[in-house]
N, C-alpha and C. Protein backbone atom coordinates (compact mmCIF):
# COMPACT_ATOMS: atom_id res chain seq x y z
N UNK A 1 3.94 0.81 6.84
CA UNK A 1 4.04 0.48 5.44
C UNK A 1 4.60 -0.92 5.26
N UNK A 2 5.80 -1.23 6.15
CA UNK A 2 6.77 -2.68 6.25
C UNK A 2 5.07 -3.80 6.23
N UNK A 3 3.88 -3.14 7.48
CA UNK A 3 3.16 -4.03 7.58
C UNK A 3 2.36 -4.40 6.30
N UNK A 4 1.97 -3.34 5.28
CA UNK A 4 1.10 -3.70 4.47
C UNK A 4 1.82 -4.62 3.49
N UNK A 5 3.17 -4.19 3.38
CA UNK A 5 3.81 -4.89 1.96
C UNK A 5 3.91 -6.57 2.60
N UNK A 6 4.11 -6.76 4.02
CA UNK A 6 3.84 -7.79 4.60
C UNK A 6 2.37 -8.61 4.33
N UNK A 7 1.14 -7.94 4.44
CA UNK A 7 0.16 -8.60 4.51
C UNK A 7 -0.41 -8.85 2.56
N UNK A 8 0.25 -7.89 2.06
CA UNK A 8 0.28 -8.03 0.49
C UNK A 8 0.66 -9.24 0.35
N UNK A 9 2.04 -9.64 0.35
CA UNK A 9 2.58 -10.99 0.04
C UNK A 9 1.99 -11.92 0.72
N UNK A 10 1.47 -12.20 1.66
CA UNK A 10 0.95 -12.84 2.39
C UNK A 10 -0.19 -13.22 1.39
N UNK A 11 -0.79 -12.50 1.52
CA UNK A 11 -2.14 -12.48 0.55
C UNK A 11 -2.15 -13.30 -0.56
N UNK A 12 -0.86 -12.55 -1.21
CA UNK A 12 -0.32 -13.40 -2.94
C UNK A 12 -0.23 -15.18 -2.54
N UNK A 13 0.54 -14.89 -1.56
CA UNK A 13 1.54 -16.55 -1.27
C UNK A 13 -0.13 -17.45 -1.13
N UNK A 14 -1.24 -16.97 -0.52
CA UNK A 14 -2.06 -17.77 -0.19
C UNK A 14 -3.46 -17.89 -1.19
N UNK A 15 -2.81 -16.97 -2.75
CA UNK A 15 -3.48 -16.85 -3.68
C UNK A 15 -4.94 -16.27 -3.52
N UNK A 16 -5.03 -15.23 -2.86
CA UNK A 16 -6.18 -15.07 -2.81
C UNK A 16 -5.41 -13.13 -3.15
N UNK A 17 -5.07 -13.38 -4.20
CA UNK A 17 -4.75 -11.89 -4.92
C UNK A 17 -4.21 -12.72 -6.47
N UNK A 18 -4.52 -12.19 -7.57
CA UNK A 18 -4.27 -12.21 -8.71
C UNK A 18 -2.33 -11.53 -8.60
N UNK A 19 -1.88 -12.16 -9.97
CA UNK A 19 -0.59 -11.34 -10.21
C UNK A 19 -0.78 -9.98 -10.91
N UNK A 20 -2.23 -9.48 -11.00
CA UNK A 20 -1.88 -8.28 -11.36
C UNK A 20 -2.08 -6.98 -10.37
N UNK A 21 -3.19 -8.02 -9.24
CA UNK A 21 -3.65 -7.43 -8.05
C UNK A 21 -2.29 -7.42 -7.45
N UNK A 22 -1.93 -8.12 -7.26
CA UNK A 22 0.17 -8.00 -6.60
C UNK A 22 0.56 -7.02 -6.83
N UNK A 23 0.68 -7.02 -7.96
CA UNK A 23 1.48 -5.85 -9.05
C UNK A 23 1.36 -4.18 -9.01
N UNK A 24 -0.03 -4.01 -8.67
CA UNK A 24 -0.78 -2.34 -8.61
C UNK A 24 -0.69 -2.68 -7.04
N UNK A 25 -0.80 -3.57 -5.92
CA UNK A 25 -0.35 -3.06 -4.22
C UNK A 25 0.62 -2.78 -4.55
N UNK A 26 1.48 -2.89 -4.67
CA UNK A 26 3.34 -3.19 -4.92
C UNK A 26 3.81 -2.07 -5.48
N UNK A 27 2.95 -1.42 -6.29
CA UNK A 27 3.46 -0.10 -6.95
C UNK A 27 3.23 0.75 -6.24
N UNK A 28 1.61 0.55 -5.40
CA UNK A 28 1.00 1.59 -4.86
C UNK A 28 2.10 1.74 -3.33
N UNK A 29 2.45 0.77 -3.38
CA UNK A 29 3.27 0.77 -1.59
C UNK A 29 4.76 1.76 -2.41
N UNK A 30 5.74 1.40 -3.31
CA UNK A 30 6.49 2.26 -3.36
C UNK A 30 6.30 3.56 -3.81
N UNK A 31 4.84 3.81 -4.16
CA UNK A 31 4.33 5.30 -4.39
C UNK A 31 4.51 6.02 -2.75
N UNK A 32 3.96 5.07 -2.25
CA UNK A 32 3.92 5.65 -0.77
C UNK A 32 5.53 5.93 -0.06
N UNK A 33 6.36 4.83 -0.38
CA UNK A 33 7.29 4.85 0.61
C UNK A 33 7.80 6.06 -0.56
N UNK A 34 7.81 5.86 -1.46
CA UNK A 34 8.66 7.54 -2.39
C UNK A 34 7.82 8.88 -1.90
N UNK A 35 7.23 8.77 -1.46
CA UNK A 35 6.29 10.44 -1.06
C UNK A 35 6.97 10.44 0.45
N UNK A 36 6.94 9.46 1.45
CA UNK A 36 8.00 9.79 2.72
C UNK A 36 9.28 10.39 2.33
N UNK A 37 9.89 9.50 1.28
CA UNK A 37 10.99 10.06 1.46
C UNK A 37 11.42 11.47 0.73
N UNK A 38 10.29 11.67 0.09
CA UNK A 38 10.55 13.04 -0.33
C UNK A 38 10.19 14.16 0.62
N UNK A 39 8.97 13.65 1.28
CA UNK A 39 8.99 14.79 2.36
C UNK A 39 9.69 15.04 3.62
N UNK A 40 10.61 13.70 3.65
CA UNK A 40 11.68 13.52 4.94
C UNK A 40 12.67 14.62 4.16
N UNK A 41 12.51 14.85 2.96
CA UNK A 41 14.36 15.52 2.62
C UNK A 41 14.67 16.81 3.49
N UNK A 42 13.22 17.34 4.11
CA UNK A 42 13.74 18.52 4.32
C UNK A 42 13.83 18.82 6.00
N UNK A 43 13.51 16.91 6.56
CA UNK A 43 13.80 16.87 7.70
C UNK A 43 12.89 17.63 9.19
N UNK A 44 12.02 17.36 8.25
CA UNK A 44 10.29 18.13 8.74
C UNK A 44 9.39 17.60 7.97
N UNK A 45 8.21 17.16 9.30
CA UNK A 45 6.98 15.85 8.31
C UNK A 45 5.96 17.13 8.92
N UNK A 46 5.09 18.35 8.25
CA UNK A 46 4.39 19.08 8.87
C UNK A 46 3.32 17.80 8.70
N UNK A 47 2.47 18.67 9.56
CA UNK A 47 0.38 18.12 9.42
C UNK A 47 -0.22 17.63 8.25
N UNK A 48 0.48 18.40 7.53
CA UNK A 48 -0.80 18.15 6.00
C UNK A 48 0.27 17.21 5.21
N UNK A 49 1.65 17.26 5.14
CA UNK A 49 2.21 15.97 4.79
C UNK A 49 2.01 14.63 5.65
N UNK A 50 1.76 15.10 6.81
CA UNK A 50 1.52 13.46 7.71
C UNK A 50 -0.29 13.15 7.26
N UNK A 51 -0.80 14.19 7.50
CA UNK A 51 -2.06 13.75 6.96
C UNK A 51 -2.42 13.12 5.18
N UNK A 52 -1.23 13.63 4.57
CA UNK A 52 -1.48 12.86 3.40
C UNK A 52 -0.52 11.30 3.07
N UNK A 53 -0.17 11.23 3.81
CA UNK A 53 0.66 10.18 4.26
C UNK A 53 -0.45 9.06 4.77
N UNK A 54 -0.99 9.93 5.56
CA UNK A 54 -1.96 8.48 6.27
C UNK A 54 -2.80 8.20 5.59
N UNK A 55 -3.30 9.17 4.51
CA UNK A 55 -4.21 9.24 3.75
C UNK A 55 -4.06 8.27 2.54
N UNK A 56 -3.13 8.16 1.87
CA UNK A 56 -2.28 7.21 1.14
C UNK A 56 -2.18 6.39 1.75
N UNK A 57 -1.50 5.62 3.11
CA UNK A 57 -1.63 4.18 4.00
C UNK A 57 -3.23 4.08 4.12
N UNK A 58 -4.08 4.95 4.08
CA UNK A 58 -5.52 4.20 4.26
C UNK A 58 -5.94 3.90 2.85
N UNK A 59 -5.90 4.27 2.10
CA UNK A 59 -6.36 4.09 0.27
C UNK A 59 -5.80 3.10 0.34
N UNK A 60 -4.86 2.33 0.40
CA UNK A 60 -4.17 1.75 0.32
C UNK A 60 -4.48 0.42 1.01
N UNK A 61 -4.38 0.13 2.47
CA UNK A 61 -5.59 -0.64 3.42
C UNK A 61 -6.76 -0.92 3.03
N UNK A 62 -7.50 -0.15 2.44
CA UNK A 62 -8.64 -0.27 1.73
C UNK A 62 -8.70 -1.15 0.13
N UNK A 63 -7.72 -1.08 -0.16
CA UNK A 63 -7.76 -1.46 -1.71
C UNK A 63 -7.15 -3.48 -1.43
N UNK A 64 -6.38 -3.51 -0.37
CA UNK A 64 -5.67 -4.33 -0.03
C UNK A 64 -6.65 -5.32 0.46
N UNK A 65 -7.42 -4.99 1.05
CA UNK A 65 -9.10 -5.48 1.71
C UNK A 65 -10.23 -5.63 0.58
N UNK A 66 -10.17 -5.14 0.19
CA UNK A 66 -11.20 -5.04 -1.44
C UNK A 66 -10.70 -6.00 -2.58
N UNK A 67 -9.65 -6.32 -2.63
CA UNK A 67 -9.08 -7.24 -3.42
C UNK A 67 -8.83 -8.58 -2.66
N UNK A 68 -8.94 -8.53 -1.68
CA UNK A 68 -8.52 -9.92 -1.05
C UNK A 68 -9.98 -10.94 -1.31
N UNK A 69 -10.84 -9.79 -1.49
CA UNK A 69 -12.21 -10.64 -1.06
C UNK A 69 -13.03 -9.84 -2.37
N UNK A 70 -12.15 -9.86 -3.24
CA UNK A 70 -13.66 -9.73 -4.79
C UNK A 70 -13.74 -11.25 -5.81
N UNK A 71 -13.44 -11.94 -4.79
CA UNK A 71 -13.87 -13.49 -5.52
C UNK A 71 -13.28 -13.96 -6.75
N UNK A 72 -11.90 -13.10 -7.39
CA UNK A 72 -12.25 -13.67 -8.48
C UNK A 72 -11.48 -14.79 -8.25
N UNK A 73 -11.33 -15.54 -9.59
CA UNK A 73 -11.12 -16.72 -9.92
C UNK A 73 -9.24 -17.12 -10.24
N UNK A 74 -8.59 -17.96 -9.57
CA UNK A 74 -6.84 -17.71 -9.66
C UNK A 74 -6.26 -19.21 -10.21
């Protein structure tokens, strides 16, 4: 997750993401890191929480990639 919020800013700093495209990664990454830590509370990550976990880091990868490169205009 450290990596995506990494390659997010990255992205921003080199303007090839809008400030609103910033704005919805940025939310979407602490959506993610708040669903770990809710399912860490009970100190057990079963299958179907790790699988929706990764599932959320790939939506996520995907959207991060899709916005870097929809051309628009900054």
């Amino acid at each position: 997750m450290t990596q995506q919020k990494a390659a997010i800013k990255a992205a921003y700093k080199k303007k090839r993401l809008t400030h609103k495209e910033y704005n919805k990664l940025m939310d979407e990454q602490q959506v993610i890191y708040n669903t770990i830590e809710k399912y860490k509370d009970d100190g057990y990550l079963s299958s179907e929480e790790k699988n929706k976990i990764a599932s959320k880091q790939q939506r996520a990868a995907n959207r991060i990639r899709k916005y870097q490169v929809n051309n628009e205009r900054y």
